[in-house]
C-alpha atoms as a PDB file:
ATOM      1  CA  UNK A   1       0.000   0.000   0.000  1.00  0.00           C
ATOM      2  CA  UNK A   2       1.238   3.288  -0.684  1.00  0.00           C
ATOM      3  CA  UNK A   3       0.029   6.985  -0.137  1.00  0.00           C
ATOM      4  CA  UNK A   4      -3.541   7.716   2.017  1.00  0.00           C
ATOM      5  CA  UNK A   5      -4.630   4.399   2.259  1.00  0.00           C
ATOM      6  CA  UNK A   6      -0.926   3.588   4.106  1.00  0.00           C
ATOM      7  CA  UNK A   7      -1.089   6.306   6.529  1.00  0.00           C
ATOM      8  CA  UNK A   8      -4.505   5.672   7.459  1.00  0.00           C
ATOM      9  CA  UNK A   9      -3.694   1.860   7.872  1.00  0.00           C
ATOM     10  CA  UNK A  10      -1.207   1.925   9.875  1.00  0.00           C
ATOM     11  CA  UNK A  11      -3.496   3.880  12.171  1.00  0.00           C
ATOM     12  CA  UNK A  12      -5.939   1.645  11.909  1.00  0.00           C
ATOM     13  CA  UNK A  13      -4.164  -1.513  12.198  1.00  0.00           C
ATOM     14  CA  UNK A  14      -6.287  -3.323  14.288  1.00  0.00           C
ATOM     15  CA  UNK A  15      -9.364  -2.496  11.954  1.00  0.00           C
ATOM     16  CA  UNK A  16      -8.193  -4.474   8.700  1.00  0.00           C
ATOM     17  CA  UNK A  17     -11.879  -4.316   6.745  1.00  0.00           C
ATOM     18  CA  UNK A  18     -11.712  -0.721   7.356  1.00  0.00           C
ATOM     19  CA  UNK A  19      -7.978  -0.643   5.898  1.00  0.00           C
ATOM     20  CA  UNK A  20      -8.928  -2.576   2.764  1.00  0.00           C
ATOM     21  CA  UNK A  21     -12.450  -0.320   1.899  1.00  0.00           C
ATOM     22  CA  UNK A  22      -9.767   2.213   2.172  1.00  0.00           C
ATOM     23  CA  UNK A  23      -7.160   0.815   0.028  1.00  0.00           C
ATOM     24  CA  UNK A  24      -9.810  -0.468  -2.320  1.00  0.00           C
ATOM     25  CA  UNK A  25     -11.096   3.081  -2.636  1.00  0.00           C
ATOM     26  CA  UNK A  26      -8.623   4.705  -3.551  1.00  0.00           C
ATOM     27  CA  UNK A  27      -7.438   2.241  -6.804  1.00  0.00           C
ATOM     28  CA  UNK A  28     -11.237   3.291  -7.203  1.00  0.00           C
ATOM     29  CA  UNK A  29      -9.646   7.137  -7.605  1.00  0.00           C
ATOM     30  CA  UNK A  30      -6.805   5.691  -9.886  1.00  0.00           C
ATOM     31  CA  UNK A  31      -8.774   3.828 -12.267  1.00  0.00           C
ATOM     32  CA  UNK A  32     -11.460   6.648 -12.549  1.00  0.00           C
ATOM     33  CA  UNK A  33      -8.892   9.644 -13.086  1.00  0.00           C
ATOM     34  CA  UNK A  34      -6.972   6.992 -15.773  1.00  0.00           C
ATOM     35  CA  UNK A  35     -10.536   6.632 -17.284  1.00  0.00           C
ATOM     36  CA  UNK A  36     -10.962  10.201 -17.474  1.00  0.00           C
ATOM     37  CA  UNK A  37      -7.579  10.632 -19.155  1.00  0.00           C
ATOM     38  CA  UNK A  38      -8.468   8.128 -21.594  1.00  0.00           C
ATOM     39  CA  UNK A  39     -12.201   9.364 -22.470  1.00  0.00           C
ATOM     40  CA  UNK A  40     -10.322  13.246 -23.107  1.00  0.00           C
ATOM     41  CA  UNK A  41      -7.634  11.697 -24.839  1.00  0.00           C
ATOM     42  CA  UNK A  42     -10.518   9.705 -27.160  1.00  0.00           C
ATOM     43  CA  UNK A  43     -13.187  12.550 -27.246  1.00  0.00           C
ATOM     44  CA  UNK A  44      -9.856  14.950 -28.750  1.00  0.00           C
ATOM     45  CA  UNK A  45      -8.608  12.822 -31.182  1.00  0.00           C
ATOM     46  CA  UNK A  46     -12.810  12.624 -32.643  1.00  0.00           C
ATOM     47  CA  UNK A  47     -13.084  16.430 -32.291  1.00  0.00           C
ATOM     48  CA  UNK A  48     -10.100  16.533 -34.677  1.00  0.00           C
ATOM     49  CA  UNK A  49     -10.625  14.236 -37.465  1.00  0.00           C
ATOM     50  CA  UNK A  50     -13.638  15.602 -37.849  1.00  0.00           C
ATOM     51  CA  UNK A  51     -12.574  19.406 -37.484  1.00  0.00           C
ATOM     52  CA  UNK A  52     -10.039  18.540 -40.770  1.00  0.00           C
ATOM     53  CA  UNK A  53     -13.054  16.783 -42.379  1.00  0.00           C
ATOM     54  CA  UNK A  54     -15.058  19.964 -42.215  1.00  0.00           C
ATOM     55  CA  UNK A  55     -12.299  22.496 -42.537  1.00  0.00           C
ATOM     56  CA  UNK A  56     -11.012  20.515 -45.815  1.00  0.00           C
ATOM     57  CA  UNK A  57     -14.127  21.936 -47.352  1.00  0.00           C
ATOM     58  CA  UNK A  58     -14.187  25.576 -46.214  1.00  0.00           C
ATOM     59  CA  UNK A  59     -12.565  27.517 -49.443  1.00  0.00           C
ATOM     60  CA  UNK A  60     -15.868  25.311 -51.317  1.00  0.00           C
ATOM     61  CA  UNK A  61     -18.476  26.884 -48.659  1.00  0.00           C
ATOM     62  CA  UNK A  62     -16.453  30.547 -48.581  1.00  0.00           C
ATOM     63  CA  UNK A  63     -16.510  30.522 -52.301  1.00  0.00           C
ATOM     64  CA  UNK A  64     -19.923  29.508 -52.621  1.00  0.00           C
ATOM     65  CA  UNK A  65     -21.214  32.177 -49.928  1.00  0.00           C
ATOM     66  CA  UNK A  66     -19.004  34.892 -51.638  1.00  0.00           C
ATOM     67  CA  UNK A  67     -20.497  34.689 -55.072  1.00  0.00           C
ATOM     68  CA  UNK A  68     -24.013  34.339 -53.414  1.00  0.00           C
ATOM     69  CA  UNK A  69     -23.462  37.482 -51.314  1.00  0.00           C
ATOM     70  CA  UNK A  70     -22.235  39.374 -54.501  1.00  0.00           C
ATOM     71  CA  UNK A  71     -25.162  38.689 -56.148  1.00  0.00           C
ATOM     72  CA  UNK A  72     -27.718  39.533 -53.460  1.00  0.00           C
ATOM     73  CA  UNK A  73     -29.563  42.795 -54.470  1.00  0.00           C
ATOM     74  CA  UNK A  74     -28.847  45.997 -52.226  1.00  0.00           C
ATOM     75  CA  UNK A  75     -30.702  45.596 -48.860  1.00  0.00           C
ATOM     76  CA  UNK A  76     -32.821  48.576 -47.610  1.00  0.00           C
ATOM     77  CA  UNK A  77     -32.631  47.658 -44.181  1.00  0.00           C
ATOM     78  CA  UNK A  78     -29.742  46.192 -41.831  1.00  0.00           C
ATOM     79  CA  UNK A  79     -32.484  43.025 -41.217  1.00  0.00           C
ATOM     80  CA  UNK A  80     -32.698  42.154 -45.093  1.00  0.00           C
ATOM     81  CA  UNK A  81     -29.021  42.007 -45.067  1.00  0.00           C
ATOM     82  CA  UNK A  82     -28.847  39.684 -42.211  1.00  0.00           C
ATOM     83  CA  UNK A  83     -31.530  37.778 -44.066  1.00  0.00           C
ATOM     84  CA  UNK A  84     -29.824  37.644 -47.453  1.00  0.00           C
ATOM     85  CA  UNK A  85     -26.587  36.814 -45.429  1.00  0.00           C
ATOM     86  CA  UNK A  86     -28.607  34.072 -43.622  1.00  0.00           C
ATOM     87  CA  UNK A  87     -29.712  32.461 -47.081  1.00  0.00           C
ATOM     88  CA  UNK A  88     -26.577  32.581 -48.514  1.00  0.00           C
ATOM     89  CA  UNK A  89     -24.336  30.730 -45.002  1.00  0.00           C
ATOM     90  CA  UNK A  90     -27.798  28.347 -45.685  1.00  0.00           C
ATOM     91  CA  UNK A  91     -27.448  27.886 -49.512  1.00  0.00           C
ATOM     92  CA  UNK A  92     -23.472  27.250 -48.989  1.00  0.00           C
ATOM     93  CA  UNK A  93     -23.631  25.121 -46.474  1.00  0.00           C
ATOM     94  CA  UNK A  94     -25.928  23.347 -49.086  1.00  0.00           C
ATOM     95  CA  UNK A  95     -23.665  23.141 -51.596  1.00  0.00           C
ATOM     96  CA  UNK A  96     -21.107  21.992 -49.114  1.00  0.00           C
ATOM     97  CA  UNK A  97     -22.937  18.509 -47.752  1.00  0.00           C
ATOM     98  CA  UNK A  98     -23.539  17.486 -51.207  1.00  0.00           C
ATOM     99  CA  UNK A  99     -20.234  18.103 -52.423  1.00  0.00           C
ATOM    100  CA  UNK A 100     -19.203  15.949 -49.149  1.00  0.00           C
ATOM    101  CA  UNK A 101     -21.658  12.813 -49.438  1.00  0.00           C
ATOM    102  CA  UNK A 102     -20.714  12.897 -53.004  1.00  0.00           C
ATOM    103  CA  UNK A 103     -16.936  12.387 -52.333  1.00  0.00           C
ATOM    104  CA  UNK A 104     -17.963   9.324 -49.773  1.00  0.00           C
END
């Protein structure tokens, strides 16, 4: 035994149950805060993959929502430009999930 569980057993030497919850406990601790380490480690390496799946087709959706917001008319109003804005992120982001189940 090492660490808390030690200290506290040889204290409690005379209550060995009590010593082994305790020792038992705390590879509990170990295993969980390995677990955790694991699950971050996994849970990073998913977050990439598929941040480079979606950035690999960026220049397609900027492209796509440049030439749509150069060819929206003039908008009178600041909401009409957030609308026409809104249609075009929509309409590129469109064009982008077919161009990506295509390429599967």
């Amino acid at each position: 035994m090492s660490g808390a569980a030690f200290r506290l057993g040889t204290r409690l030497g005379r209550y060995p149950l009590l010593r082994w919850t305790i020792a038992a406990l705390e590879q509990l601790v170990r295993m969980a805060r390995l677990c955790v380490i694991v699950l971050t480690f996994v849970a990073a390496v998913t977050l990439a993959a598929y941040l480079i799946t979606q950035f690999n087709y960026a220049p397609l959706w900027f492209r796509v929502y440049d030439r749509c917001v150069d060819t929206q008319p003039e908008a009178a109003s600041f909401t009409e430009a957030i609308r026409h804005r809104s249609q075009c992120m929509k309409l590129a982001s469109a064009v982008t999930r077919e161009q990506m189940q295509g390429n599967r």
